[in-house]
C-alpha atoms as a PDB file:
ATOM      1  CA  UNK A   1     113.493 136.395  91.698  1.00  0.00           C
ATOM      2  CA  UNK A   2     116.151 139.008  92.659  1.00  0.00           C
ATOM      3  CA  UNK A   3     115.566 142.689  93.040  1.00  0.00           C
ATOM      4  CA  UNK A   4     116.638 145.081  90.227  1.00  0.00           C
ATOM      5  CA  UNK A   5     117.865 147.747  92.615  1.00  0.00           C
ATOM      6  CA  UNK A   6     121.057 144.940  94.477  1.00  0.00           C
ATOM      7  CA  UNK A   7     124.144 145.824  93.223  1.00  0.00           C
ATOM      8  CA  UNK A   8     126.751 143.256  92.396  1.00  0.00           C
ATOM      9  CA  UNK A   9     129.564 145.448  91.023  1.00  0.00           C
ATOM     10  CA  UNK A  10     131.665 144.465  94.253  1.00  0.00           C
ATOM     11  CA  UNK A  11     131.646 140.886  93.609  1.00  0.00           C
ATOM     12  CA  UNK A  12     135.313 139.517  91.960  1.00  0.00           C
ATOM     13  CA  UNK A  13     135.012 135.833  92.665  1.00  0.00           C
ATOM     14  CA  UNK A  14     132.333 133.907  90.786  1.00  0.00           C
ATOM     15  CA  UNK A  15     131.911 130.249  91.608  1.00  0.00           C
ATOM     16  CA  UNK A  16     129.651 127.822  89.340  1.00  0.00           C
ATOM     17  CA  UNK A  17     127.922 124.956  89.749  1.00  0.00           C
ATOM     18  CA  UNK A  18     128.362 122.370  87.129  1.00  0.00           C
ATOM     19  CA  UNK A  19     125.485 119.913  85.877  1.00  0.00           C
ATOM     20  CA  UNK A  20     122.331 122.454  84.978  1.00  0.00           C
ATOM     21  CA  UNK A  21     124.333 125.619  85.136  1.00  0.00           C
ATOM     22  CA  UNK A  22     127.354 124.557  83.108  1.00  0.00           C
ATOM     23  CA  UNK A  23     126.848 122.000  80.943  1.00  0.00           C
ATOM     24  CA  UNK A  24     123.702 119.934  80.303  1.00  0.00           C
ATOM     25  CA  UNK A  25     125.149 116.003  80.926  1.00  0.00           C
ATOM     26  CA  UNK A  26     121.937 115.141  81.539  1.00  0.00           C
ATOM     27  CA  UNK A  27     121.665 112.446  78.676  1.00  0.00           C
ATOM     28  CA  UNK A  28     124.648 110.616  80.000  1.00  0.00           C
ATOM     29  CA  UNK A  29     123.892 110.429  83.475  1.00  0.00           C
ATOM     30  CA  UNK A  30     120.633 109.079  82.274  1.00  0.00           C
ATOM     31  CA  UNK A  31     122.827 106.309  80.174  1.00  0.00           C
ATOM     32  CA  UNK A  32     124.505 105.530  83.456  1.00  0.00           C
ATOM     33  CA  UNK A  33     121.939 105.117  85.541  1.00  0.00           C
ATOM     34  CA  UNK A  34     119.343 103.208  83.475  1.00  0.00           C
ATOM     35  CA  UNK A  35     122.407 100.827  82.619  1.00  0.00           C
ATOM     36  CA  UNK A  36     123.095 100.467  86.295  1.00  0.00           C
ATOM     37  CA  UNK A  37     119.394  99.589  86.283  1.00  0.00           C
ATOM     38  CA  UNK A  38     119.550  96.876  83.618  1.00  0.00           C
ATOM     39  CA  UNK A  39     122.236  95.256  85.721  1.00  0.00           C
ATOM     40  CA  UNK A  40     120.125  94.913  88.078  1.00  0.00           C
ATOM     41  CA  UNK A  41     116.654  93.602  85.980  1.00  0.00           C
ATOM     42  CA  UNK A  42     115.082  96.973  86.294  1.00  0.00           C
ATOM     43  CA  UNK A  43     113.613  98.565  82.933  1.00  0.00           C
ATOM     44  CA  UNK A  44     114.980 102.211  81.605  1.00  0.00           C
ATOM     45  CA  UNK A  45     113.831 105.052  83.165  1.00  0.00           C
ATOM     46  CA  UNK A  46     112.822 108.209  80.647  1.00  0.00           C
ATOM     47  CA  UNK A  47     115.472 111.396  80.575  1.00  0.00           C
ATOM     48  CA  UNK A  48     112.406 113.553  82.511  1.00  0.00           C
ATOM     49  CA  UNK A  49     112.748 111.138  85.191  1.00  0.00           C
ATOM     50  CA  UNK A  50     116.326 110.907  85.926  1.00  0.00           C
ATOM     51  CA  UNK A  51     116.726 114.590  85.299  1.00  0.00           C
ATOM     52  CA  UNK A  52     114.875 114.993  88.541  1.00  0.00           C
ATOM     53  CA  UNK A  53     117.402 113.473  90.336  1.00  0.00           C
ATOM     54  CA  UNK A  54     120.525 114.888  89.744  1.00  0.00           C
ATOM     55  CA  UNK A  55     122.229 117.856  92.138  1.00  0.00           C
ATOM     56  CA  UNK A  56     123.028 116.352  95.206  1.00  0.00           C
ATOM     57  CA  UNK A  57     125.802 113.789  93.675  1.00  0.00           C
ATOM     58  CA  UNK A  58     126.083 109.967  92.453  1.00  0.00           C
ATOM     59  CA  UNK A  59     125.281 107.784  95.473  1.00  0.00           C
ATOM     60  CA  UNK A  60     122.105 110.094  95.605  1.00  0.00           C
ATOM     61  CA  UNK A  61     121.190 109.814  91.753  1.00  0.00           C
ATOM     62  CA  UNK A  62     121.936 106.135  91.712  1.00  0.00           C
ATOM     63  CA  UNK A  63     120.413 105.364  94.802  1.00  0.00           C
ATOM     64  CA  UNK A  64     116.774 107.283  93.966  1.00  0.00           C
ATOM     65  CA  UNK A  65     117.606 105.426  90.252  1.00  0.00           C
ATOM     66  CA  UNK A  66     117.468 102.046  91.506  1.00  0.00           C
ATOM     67  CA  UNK A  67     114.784 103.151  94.180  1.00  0.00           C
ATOM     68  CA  UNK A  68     112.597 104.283  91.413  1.00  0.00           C
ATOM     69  CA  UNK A  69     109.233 101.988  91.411  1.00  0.00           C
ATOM     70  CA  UNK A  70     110.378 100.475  95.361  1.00  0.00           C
ATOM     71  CA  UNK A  71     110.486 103.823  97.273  1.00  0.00           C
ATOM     72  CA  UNK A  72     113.413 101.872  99.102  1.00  0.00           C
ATOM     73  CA  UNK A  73     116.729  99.893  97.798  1.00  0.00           C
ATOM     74  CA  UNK A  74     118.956  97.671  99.756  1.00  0.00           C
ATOM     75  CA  UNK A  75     122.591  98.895 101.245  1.00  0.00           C
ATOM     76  CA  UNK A  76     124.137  96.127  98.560  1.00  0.00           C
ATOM     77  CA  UNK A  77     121.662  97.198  95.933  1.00  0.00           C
ATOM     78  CA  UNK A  78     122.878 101.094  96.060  1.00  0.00           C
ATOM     79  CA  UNK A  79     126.589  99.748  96.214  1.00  0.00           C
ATOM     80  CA  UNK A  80     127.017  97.818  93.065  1.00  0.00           C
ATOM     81  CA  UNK A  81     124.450 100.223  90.891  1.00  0.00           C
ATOM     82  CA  UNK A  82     126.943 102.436  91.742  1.00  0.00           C
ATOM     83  CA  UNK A  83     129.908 100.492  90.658  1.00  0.00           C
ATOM     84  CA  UNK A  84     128.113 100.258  87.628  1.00  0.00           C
ATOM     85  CA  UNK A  85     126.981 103.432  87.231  1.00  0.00           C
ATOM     86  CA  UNK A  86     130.661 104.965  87.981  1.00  0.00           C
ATOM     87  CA  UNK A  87     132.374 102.545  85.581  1.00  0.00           C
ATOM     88  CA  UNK A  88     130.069 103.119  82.979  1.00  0.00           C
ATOM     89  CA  UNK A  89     129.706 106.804  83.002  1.00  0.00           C
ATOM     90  CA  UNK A  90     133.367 107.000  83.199  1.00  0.00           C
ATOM     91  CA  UNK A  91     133.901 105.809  79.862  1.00  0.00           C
ATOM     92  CA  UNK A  92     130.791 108.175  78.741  1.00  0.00           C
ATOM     93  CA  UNK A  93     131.429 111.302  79.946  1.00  0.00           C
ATOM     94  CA  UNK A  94     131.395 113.235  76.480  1.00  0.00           C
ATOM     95  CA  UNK A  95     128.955 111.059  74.840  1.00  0.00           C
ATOM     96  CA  UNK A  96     125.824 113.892  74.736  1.00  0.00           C
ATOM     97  CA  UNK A  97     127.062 116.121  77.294  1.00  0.00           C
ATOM     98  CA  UNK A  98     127.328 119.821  75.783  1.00  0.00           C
ATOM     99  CA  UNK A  99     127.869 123.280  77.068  1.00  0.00           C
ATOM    100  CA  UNK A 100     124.727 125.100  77.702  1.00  0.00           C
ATOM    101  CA  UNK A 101     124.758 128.604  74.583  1.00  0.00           C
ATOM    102  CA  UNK A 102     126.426 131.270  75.862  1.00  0.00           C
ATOM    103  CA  UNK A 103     128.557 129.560  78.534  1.00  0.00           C
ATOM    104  CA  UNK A 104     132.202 129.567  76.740  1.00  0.00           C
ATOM    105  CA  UNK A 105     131.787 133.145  75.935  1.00  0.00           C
ATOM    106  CA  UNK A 106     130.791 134.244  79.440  1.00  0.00           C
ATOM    107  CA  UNK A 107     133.795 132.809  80.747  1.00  0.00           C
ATOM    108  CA  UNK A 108     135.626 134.558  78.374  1.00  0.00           C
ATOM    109  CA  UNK A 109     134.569 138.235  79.493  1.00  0.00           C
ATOM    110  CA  UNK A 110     134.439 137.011  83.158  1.00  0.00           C
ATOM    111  CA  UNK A 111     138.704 135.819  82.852  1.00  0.00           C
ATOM    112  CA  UNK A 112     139.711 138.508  80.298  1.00  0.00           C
ATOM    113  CA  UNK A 113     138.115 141.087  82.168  1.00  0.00           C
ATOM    114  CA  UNK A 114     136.407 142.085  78.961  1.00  0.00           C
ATOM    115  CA  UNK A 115     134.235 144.524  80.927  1.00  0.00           C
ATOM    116  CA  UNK A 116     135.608 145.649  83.822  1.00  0.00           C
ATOM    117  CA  UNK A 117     138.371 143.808  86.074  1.00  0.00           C
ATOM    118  CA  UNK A 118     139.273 140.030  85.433  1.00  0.00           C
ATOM    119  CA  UNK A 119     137.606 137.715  87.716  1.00  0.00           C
ATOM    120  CA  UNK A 120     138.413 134.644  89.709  1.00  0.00           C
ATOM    121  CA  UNK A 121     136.245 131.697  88.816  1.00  0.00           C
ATOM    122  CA  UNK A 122     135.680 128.657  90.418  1.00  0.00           C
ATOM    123  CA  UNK A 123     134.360 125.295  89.755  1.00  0.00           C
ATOM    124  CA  UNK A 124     132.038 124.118  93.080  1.00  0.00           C
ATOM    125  CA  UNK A 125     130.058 120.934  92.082  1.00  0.00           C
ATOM    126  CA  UNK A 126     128.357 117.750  93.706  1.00  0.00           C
ATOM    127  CA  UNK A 127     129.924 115.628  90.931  1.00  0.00           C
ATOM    128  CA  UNK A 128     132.995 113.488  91.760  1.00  0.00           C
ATOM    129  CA  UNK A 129     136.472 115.433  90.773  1.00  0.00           C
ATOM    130  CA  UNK A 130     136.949 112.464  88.971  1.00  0.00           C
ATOM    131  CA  UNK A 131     134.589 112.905  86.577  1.00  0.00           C
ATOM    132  CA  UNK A 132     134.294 116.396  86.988  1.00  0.00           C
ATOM    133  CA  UNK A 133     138.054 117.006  85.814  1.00  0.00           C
ATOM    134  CA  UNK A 134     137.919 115.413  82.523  1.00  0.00           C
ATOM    135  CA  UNK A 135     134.742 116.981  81.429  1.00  0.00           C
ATOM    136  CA  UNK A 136     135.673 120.261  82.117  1.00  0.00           C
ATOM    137  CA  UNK A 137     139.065 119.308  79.940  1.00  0.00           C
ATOM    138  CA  UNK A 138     137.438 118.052  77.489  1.00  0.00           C
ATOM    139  CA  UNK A 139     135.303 120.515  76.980  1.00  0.00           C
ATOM    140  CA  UNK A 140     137.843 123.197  77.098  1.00  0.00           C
ATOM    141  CA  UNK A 141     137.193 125.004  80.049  1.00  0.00           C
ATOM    142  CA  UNK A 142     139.538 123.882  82.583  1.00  0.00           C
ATOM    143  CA  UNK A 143     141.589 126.510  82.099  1.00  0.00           C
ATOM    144  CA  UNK A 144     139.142 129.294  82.587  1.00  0.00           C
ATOM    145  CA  UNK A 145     138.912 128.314  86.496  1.00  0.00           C
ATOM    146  CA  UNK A 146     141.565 128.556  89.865  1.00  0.00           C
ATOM    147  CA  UNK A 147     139.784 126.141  91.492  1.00  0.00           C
ATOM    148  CA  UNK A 148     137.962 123.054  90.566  1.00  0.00           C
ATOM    149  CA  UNK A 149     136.183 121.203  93.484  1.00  0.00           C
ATOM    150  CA  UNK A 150     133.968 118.347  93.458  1.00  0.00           C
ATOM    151  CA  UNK A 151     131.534 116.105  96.391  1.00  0.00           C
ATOM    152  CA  UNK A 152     135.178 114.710  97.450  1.00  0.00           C
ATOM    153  CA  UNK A 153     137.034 117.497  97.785  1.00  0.00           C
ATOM    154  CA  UNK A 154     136.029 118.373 101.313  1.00  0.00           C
ATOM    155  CA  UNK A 155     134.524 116.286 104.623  1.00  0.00           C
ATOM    156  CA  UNK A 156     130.946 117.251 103.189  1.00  0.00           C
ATOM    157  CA  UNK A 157     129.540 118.819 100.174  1.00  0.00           C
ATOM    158  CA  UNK A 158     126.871 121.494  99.007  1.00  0.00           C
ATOM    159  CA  UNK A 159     124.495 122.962 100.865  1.00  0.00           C
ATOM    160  CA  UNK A 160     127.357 122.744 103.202  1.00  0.00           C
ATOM    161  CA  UNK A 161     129.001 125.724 102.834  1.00  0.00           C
ATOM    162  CA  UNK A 162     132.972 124.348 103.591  1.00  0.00           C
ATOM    163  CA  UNK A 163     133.751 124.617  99.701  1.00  0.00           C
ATOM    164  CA  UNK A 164     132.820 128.174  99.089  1.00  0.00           C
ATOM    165  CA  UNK A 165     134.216 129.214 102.498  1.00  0.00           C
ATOM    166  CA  UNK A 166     137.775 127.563 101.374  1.00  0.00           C
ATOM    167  CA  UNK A 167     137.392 129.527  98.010  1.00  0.00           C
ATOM    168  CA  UNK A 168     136.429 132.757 100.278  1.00  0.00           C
ATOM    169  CA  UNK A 169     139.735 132.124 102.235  1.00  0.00           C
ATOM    170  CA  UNK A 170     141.933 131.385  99.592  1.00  0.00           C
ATOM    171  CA  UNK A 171     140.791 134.376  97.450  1.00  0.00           C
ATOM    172  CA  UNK A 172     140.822 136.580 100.279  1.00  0.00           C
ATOM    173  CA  UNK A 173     137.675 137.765  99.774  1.00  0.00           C
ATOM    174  CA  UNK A 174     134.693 138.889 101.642  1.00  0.00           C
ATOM    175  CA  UNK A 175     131.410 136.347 101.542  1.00  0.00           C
ATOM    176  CA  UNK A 176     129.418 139.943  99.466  1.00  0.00           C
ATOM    177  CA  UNK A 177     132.567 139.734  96.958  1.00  0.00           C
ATOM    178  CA  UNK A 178     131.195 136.804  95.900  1.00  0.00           C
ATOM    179  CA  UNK A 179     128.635 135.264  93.891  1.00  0.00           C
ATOM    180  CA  UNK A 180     127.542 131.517  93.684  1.00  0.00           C
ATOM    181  CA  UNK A 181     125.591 130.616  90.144  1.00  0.00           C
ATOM    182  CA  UNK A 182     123.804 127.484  90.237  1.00  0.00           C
ATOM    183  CA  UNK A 183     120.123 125.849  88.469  1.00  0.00           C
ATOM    184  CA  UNK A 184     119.035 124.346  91.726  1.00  0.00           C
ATOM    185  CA  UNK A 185     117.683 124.856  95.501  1.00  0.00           C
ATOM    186  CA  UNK A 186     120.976 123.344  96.936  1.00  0.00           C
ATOM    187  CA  UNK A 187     123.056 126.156  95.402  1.00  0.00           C
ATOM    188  CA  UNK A 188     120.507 128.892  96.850  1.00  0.00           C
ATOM    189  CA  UNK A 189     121.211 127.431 100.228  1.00  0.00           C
ATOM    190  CA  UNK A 190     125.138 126.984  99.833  1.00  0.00           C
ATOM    191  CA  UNK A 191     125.195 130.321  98.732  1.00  0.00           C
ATOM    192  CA  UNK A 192     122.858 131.487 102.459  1.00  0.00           C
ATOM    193  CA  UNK A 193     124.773 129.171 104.408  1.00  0.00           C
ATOM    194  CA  UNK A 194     127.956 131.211 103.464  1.00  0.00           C
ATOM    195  CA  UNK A 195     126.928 134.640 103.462  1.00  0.00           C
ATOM    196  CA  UNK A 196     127.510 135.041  99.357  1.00  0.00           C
ATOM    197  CA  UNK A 197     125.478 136.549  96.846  1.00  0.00           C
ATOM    198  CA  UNK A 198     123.099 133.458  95.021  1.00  0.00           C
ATOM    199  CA  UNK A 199     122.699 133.806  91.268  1.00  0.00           C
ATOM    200  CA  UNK A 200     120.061 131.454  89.802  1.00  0.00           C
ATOM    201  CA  UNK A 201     119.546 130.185  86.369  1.00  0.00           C
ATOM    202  CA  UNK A 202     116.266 129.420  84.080  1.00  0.00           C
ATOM    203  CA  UNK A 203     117.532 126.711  82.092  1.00  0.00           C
ATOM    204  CA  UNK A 204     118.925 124.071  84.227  1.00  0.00           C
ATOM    205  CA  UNK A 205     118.351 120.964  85.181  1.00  0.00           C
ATOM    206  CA  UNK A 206     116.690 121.894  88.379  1.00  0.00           C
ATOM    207  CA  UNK A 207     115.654 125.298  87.965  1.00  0.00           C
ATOM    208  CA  UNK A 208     112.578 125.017  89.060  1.00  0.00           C
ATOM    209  CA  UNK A 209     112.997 124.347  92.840  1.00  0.00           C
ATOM    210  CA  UNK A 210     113.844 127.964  92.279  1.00  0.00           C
ATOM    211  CA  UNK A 211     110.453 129.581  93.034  1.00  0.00           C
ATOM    212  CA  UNK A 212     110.232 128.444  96.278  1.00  0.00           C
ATOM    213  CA  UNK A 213     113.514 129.447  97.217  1.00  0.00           C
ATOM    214  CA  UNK A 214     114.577 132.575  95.263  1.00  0.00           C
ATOM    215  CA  UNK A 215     118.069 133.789  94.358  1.00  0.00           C
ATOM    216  CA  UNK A 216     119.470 137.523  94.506  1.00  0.00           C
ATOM    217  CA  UNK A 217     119.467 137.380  91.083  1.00  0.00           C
ATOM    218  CA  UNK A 218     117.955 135.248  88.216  1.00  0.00           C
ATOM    219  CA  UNK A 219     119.424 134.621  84.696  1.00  0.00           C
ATOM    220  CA  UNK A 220     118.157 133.323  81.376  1.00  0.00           C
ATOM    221  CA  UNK A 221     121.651 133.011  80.229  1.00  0.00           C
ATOM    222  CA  UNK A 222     125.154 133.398  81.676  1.00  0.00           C
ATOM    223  CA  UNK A 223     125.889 136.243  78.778  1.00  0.00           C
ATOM    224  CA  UNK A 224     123.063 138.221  80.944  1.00  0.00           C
ATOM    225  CA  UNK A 225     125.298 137.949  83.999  1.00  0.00           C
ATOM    226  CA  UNK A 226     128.316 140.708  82.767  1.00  0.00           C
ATOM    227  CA  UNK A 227     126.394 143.519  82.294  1.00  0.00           C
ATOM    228  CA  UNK A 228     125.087 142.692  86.358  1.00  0.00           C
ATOM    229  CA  UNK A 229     128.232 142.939  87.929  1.00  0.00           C
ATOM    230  CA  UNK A 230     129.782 146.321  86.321  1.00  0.00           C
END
């Protein structure tokens, strides 16, 4: 996973994924969903099981929710689970959702350029901006980041690489000045699909898709990721 010998002291932009490599919201996605489901007259689904279907945003997690046991769910089906997912989760953002240890302070030596120059960091996730935004505020991070982007911030989202190019072009920077960190296969493959150096990390949500399609470099924590770049 990664070779020791790459060097990433180059790289000034650093753009994170959010559920798996930020935070762990997994216990309130799993509220959503398996309320969406009860809507509907379909029993609760365990955390394990919903946790291996988040990353590639809500129509996607509710639709393989309410899929579950049929292999197949109606257009109408998908559409109000996900009103009721959305309107739920809204109101549950912060319920269980915590930062993942060593994640505030990371951020701290990546903006105050505690070793080395400060960095620019970036926010690039398949979550809706409008849930994405008021987790990251209430959580205290906002700040830390120039740019926050969600799955509607551009015509399509990850593995498509049109959010990390716009970061690349607004940052002026070079696709090997940057690094993508993400827990999951479809940050590996935003990451290839725009040139940029792919970071992976152990203790996600979806970390392991990772063996079968590596990173540059693979983390146990974010705090392991400073001493990599300088």
């Amino acid at each position: 996973m990664g070779e020791p010998h790459k060097s990433f002291s180059n790289i000034r932009v650093l753009v994170f994924d959010l559920d798996g490599t930020l935070i762990d919201s997994s216990h309130d996605l799993a509220g959503a969903v398996n309320v969406a489901r009860g809507r509907l007259g379909l029993g609760p689904l365990s955390h394990a099981q919903v946790m291996t279907f988040i990353g590639n945003g809500a129509r996607e997690l509710v639709r393989r929710g309410v899929s579950f046991e049929s292999g197949a769910a109606s257009d109408e089906q998908i559409e109000l689970a996900l009103g009721l997912f959305r309107e739920h989760y809204a109101r549950h953002l912060l319920d269980q959702t915590r930062l993942y240890p060593g994640v505030r302070e990371a951020l701290d030596i990546f903006a105050r350029g505690t070793t080395g120059a400060p960095r620019t960091l970036a926010v690039l996730t398949n979550k809706p901006l409008r849930f994405t935004r008021p987790i990251l505020d209430g959580l205290g991070l906002a700040s830390y980041f120039r740019f926050i982007y969600g799955e509607d911030s551009f015509p399509a989202k990850k593995p498509d690489p049109v959010g990390l190019l716009s970061i690349l072009r607004d940052t002026r920077a070079a696709p090997r000045e940057a690094m993508l960190i993400g827990d999951s296969e479809i940050d590996v493959r935003t990451a290839r699909n725009a040139g940029v150096w792919a970071c992976g990390v152990s203790y996600g949500l979806s970390s392991d898709q990772l063996a079968a399609c590596p990173p540059d470099l693979m983390l146990d924590s974010l705090l392991d990721l400073p001493a990599r770049l300088d």
